[in-house]
Structure formats: C-alpha cells, structure tokens
N, C-alpha and C. Protein backbone atom coordinates (compact mmCIF):
# COMPACT_ATOMS: atom_id res chain seq x y z
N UNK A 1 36.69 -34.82 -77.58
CA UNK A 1 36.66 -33.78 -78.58
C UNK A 1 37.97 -33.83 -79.33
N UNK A 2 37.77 -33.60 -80.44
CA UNK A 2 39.30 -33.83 -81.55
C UNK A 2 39.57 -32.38 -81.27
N UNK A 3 41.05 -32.58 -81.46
CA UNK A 3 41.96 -31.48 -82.20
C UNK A 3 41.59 -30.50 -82.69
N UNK A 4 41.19 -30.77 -83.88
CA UNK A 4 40.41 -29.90 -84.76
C UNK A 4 39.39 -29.64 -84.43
N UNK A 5 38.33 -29.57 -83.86
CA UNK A 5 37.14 -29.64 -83.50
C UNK A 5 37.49 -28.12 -82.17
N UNK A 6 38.57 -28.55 -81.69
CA UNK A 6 38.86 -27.50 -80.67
C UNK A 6 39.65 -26.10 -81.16
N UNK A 7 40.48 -26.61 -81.74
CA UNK A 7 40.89 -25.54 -82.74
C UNK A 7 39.76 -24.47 -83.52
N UNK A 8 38.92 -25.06 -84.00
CA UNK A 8 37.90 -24.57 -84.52
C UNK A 8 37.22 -23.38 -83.46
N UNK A 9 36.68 -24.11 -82.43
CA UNK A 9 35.92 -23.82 -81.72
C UNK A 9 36.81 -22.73 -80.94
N UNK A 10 38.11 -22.37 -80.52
CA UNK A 10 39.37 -21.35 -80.53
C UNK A 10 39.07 -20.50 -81.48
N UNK A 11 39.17 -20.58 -82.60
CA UNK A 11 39.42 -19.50 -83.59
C UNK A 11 38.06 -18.74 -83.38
N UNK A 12 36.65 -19.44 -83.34
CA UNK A 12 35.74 -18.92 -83.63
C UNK A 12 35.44 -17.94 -82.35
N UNK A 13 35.72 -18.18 -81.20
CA UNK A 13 35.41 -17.97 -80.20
C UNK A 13 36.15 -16.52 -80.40
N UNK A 14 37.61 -16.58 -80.76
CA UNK A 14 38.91 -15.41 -80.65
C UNK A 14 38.41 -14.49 -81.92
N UNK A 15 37.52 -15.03 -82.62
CA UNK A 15 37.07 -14.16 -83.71
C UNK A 15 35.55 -12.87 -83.58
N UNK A 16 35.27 -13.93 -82.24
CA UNK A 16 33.91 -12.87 -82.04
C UNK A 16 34.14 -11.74 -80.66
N UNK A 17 35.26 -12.03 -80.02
CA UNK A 17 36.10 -11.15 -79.20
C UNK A 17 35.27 -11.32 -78.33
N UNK A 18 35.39 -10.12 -77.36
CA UNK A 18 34.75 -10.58 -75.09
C UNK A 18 33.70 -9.85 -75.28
N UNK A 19 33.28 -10.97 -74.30
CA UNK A 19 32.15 -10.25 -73.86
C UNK A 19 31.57 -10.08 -72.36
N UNK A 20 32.70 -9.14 -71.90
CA UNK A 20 32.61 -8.57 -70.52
C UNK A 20 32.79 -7.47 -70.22
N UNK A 21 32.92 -6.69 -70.80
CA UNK A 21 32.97 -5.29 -71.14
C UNK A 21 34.29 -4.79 -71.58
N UNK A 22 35.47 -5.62 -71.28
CA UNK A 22 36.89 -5.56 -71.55
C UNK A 22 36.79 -5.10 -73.23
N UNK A 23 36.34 -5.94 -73.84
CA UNK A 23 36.02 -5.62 -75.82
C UNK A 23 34.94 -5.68 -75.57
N UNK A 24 33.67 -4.27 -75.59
CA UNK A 24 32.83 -4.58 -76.09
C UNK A 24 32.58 -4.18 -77.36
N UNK A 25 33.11 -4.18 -78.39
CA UNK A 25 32.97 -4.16 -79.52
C UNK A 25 32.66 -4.87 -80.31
N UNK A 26 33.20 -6.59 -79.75
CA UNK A 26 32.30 -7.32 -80.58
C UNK A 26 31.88 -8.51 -79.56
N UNK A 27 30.76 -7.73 -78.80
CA UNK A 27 30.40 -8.38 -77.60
C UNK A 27 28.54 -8.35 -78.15
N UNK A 28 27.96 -9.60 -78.05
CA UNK A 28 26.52 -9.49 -78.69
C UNK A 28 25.74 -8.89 -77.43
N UNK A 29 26.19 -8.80 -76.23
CA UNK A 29 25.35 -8.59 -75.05
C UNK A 29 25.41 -6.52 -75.44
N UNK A 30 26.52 -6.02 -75.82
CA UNK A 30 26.65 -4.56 -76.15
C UNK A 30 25.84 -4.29 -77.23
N UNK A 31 25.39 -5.19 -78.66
CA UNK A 31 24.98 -4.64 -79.47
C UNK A 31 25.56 -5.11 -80.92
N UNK A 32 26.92 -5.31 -80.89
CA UNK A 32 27.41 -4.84 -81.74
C UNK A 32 27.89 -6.19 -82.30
N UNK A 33 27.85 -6.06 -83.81
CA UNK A 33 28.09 -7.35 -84.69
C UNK A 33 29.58 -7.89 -84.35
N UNK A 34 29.93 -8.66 -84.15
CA UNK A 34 31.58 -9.27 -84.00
C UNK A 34 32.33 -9.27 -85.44
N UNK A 35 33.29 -8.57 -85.10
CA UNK A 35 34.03 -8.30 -86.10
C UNK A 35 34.88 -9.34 -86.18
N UNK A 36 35.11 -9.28 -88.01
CA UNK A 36 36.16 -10.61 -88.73
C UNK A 36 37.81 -10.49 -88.33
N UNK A 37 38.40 -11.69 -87.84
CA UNK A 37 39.26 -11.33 -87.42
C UNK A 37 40.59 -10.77 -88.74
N UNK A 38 41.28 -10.24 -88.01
CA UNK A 38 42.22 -9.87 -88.83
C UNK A 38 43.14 -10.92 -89.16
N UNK A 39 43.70 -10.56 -90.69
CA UNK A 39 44.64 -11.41 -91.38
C UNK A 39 45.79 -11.71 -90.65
N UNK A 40 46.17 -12.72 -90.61
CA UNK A 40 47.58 -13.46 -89.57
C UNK A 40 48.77 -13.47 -90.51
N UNK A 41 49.96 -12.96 -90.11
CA UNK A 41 51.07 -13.14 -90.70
C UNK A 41 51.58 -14.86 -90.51
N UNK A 42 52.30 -15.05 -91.13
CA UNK A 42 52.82 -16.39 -90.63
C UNK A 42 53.27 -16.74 -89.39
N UNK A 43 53.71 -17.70 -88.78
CA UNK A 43 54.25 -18.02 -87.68
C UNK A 43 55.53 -17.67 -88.14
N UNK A 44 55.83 -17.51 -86.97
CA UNK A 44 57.16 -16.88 -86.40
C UNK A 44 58.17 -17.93 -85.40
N UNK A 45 59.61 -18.47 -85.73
CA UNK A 45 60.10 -19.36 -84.92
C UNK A 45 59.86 -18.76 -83.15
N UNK A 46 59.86 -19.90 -82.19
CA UNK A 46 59.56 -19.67 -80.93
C UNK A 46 61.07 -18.65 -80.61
N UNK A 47 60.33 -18.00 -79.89
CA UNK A 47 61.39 -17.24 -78.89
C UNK A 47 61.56 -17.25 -77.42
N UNK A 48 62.68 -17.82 -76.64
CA UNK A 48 62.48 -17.99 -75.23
C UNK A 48 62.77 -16.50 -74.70
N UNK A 49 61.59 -15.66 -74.04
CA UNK A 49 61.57 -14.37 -73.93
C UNK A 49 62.06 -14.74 -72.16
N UNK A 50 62.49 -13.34 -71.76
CA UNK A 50 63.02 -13.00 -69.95
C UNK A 50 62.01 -13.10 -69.23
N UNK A 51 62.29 -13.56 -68.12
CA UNK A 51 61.41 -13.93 -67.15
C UNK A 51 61.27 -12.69 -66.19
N UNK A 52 60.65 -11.80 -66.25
CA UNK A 52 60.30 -10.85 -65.69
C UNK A 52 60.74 -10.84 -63.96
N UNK A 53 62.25 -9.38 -64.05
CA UNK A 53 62.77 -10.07 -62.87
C UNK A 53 61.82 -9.98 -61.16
N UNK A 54 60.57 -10.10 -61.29
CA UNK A 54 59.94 -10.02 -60.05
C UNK A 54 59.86 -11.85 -59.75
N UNK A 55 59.66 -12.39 -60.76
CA UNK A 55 59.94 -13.67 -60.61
C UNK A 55 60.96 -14.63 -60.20
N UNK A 56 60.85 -15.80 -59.57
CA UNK A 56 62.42 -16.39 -59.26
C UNK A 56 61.53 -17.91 -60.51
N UNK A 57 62.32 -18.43 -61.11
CA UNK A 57 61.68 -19.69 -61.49
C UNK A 57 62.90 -20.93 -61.48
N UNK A 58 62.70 -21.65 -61.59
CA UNK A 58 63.95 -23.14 -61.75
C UNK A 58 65.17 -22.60 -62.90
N UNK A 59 65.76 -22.59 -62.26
CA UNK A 59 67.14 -22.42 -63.65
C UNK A 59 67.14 -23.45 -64.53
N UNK A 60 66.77 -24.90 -64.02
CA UNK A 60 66.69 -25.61 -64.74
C UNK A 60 65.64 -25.98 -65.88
N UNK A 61 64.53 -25.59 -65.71
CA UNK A 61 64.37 -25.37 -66.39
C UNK A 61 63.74 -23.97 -67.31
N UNK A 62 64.62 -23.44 -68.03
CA UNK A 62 64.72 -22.05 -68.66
C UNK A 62 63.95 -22.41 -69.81
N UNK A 63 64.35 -23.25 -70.59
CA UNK A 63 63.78 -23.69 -71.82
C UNK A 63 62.19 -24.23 -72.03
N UNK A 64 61.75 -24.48 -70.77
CA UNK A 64 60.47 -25.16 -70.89
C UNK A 64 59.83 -23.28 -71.36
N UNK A 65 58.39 -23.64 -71.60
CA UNK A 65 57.64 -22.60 -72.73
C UNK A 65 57.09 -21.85 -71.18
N UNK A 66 56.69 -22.93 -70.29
CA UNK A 66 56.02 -22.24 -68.99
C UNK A 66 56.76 -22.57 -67.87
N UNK A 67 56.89 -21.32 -67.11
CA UNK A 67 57.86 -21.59 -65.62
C UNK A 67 56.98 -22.00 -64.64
N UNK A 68 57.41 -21.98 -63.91
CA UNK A 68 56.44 -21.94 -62.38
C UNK A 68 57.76 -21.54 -61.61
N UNK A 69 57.01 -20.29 -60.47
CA UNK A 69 57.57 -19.92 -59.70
C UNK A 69 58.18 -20.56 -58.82
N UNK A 70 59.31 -20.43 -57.45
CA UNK A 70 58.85 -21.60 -56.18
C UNK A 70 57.66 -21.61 -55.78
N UNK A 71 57.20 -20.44 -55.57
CA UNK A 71 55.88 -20.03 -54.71
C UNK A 71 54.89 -20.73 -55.13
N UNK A 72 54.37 -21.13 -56.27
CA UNK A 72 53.30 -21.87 -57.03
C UNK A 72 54.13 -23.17 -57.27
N UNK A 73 54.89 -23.36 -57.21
CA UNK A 73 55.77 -24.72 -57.37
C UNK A 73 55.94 -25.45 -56.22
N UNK A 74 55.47 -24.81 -54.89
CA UNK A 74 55.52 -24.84 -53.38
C UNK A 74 53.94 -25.48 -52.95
N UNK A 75 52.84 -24.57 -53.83
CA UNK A 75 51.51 -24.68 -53.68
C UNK A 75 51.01 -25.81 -54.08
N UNK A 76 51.80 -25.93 -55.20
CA UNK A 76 51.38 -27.09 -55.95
C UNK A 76 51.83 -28.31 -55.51
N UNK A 77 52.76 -28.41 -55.05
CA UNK A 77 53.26 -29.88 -53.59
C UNK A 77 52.35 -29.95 -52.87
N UNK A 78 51.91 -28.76 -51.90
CA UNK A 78 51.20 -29.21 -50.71
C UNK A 78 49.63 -29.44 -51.29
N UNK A 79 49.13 -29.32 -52.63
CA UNK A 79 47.98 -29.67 -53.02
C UNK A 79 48.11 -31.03 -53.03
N UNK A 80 49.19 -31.48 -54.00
CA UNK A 80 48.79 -32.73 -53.78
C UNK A 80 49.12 -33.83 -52.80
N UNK A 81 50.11 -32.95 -51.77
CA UNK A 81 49.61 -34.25 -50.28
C UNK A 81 48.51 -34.05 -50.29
N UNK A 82 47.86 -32.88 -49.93
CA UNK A 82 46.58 -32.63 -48.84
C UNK A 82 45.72 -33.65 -49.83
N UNK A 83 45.68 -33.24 -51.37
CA UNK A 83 43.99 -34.35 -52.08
C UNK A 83 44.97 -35.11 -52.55
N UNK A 84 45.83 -35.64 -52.06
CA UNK A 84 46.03 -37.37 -52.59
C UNK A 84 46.50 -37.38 -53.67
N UNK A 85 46.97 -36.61 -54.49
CA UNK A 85 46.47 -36.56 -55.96
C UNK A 85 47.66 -37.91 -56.59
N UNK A 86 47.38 -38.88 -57.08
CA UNK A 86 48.05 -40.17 -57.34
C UNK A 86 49.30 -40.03 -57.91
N UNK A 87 50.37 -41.03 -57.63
CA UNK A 87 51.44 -41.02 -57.10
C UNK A 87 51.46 -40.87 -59.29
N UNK A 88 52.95 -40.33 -59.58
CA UNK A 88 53.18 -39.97 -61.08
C UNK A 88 52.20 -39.15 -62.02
N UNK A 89 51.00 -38.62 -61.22
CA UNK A 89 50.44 -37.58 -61.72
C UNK A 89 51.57 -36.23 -62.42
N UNK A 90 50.77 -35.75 -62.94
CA UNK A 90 51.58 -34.57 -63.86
C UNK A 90 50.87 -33.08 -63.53
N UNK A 91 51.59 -32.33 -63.34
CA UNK A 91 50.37 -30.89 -63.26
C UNK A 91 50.28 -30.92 -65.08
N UNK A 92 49.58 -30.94 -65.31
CA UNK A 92 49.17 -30.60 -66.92
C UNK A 92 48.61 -28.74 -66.95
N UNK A 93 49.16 -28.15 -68.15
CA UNK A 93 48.89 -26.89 -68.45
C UNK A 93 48.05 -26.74 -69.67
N UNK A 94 46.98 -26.49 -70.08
CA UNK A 94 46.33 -26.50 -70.93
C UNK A 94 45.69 -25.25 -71.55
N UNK A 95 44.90 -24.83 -72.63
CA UNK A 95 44.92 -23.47 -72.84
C UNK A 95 43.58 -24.30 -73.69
N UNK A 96 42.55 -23.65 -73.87
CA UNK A 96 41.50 -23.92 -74.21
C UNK A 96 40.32 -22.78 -74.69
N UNK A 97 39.52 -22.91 -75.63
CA UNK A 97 38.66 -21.89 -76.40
C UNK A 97 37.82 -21.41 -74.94
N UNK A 98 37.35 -20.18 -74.67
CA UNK A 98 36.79 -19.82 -73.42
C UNK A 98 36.78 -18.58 -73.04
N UNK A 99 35.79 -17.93 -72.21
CA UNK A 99 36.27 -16.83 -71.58
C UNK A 99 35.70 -15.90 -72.16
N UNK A 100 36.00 -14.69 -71.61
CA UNK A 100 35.29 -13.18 -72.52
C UNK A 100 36.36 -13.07 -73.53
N UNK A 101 37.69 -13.18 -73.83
CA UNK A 101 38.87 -12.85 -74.43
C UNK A 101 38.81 -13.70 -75.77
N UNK A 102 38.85 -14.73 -75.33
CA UNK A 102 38.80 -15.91 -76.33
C UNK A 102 39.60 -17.36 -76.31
N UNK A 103 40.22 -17.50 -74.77
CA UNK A 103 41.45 -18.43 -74.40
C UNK A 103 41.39 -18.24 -72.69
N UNK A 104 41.63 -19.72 -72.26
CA UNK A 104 41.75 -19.45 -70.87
C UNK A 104 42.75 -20.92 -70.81
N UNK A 105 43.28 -20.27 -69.48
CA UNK A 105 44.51 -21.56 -69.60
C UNK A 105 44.04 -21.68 -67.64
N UNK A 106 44.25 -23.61 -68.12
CA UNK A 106 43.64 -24.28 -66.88
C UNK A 106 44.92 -25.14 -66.40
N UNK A 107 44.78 -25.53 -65.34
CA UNK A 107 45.41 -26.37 -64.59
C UNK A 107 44.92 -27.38 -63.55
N UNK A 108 45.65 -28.44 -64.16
CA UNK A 108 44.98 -29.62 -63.70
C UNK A 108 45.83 -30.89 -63.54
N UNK A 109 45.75 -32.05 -62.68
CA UNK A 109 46.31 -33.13 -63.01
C UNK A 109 46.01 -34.05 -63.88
N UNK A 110 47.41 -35.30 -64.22
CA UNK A 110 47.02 -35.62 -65.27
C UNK A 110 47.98 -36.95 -65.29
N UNK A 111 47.36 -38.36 -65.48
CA UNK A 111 47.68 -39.76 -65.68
C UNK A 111 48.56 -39.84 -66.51
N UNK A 112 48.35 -39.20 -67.52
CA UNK A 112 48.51 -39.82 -69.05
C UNK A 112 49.69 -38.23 -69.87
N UNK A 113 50.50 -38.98 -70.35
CA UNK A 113 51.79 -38.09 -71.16
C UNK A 113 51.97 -38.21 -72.57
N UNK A 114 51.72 -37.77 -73.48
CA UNK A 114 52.11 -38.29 -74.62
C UNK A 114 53.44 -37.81 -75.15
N UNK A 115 54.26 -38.71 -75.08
CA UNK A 115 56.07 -38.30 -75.37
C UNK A 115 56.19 -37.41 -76.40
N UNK A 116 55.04 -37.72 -77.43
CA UNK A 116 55.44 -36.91 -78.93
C UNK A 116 54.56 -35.93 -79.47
N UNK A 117 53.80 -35.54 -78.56
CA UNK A 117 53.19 -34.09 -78.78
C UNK A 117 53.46 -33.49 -77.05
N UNK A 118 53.25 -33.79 -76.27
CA UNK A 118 53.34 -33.16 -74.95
C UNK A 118 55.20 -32.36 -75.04
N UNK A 119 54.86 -31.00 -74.26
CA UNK A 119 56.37 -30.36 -73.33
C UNK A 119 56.39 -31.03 -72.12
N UNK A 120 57.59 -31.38 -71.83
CA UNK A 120 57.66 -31.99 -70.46
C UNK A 120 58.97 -31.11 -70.01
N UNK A 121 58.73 -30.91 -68.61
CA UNK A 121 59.93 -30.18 -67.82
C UNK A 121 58.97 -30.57 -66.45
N UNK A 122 60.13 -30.47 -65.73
CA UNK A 122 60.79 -30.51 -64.34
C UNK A 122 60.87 -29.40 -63.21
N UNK A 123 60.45 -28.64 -62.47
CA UNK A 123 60.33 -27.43 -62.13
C UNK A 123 60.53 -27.65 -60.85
N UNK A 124 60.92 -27.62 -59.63
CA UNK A 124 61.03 -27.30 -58.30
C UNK A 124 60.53 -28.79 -58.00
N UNK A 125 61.12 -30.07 -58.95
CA UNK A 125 60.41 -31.59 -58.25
C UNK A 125 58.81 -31.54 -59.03
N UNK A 126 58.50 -30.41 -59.46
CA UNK A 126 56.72 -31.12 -60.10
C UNK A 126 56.79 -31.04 -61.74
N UNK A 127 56.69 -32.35 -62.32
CA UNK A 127 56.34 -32.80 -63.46
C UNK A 127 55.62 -31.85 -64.07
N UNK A 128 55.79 -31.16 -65.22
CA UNK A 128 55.01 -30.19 -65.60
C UNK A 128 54.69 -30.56 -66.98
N UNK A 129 53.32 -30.48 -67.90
CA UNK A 129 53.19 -31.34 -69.03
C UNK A 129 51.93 -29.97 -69.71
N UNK A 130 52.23 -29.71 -70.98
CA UNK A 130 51.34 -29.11 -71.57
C UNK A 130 51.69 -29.63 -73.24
N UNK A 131 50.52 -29.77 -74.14
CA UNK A 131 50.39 -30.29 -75.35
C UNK A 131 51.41 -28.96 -76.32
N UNK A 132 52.24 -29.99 -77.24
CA UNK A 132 53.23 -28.56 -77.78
C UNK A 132 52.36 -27.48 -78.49
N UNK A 133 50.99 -28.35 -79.36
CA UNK A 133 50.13 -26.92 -80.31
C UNK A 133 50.22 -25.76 -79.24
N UNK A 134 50.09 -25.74 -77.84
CA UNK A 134 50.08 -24.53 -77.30
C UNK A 134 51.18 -23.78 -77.14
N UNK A 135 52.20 -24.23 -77.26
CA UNK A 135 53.70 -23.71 -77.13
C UNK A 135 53.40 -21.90 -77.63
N UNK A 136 52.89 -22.04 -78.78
CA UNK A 136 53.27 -20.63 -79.58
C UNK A 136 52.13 -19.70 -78.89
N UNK A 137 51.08 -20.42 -77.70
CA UNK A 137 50.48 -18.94 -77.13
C UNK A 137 50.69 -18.84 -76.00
N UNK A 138 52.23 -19.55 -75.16
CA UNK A 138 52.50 -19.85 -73.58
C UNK A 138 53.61 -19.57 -73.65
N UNK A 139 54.66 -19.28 -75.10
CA UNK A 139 55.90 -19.15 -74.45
C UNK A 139 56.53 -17.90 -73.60
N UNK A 140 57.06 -18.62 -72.82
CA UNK A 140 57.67 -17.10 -72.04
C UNK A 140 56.27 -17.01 -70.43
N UNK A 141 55.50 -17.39 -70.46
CA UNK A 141 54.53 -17.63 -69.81
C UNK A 141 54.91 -18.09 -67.98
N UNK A 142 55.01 -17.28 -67.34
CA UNK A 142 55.70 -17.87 -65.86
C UNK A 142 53.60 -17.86 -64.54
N UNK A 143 53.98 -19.09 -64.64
CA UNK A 143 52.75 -19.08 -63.33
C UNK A 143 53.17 -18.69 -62.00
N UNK A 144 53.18 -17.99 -61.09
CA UNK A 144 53.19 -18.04 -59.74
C UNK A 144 51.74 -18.13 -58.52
N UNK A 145 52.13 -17.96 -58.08
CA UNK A 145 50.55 -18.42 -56.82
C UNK A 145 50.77 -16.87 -55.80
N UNK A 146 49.84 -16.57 -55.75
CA UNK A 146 49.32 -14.90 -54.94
C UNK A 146 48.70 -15.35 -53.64
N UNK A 147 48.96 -15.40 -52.40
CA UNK A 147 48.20 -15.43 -51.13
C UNK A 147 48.23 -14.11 -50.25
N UNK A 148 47.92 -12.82 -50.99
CA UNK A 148 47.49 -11.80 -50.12
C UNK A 148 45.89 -11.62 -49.67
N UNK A 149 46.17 -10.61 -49.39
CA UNK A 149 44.72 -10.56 -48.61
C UNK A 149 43.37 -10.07 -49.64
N UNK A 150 44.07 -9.44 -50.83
CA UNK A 150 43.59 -9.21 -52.26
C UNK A 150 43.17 -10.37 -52.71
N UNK A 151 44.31 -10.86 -52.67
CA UNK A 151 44.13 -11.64 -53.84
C UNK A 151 44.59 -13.03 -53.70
N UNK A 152 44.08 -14.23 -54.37
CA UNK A 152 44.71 -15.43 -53.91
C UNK A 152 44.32 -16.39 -54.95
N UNK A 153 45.52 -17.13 -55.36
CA UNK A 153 45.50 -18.29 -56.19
C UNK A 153 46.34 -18.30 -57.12
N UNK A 154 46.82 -18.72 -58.43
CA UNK A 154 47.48 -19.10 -59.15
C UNK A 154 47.60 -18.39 -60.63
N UNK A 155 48.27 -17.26 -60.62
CA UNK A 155 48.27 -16.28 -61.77
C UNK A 155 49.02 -16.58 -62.94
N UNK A 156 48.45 -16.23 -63.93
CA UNK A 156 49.30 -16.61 -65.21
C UNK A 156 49.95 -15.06 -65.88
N UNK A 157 50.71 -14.83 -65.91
CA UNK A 157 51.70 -13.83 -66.39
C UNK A 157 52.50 -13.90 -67.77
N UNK A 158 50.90 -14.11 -69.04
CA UNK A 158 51.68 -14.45 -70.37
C UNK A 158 52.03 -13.09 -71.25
N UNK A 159 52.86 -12.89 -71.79
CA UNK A 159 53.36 -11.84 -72.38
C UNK A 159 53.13 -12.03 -73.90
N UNK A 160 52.51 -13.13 -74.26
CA UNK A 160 51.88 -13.29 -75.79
C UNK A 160 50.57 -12.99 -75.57
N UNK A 161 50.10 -12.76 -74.70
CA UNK A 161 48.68 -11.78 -74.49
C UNK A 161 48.09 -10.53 -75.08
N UNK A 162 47.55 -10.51 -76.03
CA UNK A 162 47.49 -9.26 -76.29
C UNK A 162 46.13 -8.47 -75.92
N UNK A 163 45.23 -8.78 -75.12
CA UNK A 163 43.97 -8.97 -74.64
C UNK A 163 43.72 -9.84 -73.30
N UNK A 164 43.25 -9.11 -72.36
CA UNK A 164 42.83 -10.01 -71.24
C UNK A 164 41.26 -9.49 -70.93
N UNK A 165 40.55 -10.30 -70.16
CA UNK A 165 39.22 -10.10 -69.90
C UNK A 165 39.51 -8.88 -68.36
N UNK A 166 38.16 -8.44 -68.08
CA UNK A 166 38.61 -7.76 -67.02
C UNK A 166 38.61 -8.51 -65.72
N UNK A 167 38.12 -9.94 -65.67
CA UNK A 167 38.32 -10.18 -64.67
C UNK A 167 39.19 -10.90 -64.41
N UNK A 168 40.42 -11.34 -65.94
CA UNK A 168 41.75 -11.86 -65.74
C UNK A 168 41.76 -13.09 -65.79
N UNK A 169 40.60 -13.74 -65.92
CA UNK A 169 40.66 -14.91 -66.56
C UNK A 169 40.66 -15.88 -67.66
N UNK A 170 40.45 -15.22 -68.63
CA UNK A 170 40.82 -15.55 -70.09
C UNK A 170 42.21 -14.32 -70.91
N UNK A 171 42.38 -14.56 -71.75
CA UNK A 171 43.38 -13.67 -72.46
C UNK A 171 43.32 -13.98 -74.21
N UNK A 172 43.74 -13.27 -75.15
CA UNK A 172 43.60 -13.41 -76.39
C UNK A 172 45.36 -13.04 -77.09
N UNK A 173 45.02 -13.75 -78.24
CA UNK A 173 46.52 -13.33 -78.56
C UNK A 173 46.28 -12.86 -80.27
C-alpha cells in the first residue's frame, strides 16, 4: 500500500470519527451522519514535550519522538529471546488509519530501516525505528508495559491525543 493511499485512508477514517460509543456522534452504528472534519491550522515546528514524571525513560535518548520505559524496554528483550525474533531486528513503531478514534499505533519487528525517512534511537540496548511522517502525531509519546492484575501489556501514553476510543486502543489527534 503507498503512502498516499494510507494517508488517505487516515484522514478519511479521522474524518468520520468512533465508533464505539467514545464519539458517537459521528458513529453510523448510533445514527448519525459523520461530520466534516474541521479546518487545520498549519503545522507547527516539533516540540520535545516532558516525560511525565511517573515515567523513568533512557536519558539517552530524550530527543527520539517515542521513549520506552525500562519496564517495556525490559519486556521487549525478553520477547525477543523467548520468539527468536532475528538477530538486527528493529522494534518498529508505527501508527496507522484504524480503530473507533481514527489511529492506532502498533508494534512490531522489523528487517528493514530506511536511513532517510525512518527515526532511529537507541533505548535501554533495543533499536527503536518509526517512519518520520509520524513524528508530528508521537511526539512526546512514552510506551511502557503494565503487568498488574488489571491490566497487562504495552501502553501508549501520547499527549498529542486528543481523542481515545473507550477501549484505549486507537486515539485521534
């Protein structure tokens, strides 16, 4: 799938808003026609926003757009002894059209780097790689990993969110 093709398929998706009861306003399962999105000011230069002090993340890297905690930076080692996952793999961060919100950001490994569109940073020893177009809806964005008795797995804590689904898996900006 191209670029554009996904982009597209983003906007259109973020234009007809959730449909999980989080927005039902312009949810077709509620009724109600999806409303046009509103006019966008221009972009705005990136800002590296505070890492919310419940978090600990790599000092080193501050500047990358997404942190990872130790705790998820910990999880993410012992995943890939346990499945093998091949030696110079990358955790790749990705953000994709989806969800009740209109955006869901995945995680996954990944072979392949491209030097001149990919962010690359370094985090607790794991290669961390996400495409830069996403920069402007991840910055400031810290992942950590949750193993309570609630709750468990790998949370995203983006503060360019302005919309999340109710079950926290997509978000809109």
């Amino acid at each position: 799938m191209s670029t554009d093709t996904t982009t597209q398929q983003a906007d259109a998706q973020a234009a007809q808003g959730g449909c999980c009861g989080s927005n039902p306003s312009g949810c077709s399962s509620h009724g109600a026609a999806p409303q046009a999105p509103a006019p966008q000011a221009p972009p705005q230069p990136l800002q590296q926003l505070e890492v919310p002090s419940q978090y600990v993340t790599d000092p080193a890297a501050a500047d990358a757009p997404v942190r990872l905690t130790e705790k998820a930076s910990a999880e993410i080692k012992r995943f890939i002894v346990e499945k093998n996952v091949p030696d110079g793999a990358v955790l790749r961060i990705v953000v994709q059209a989806g969800g009740c919100s209109g955006f869901e950001h995945t995680l996954g490994f990944d072979t392949k780097v491209n030097e001149e569109s990919d962010v690359i940073s370094e985090q607790y020893g794991v290669p961390v790689v996400m495409d830069g177009k996403f920069a402007p809806f991840m910055q400031g964005t810290v992942v950590d990993y949750l193993d309570g008795i609630d709750k468990r797995g790998f949370k995203f804590d983006n503060p360019n969110a302005t919309g999340s689904c109710g079950c926290g898996s997509s978000f809109s900006v």
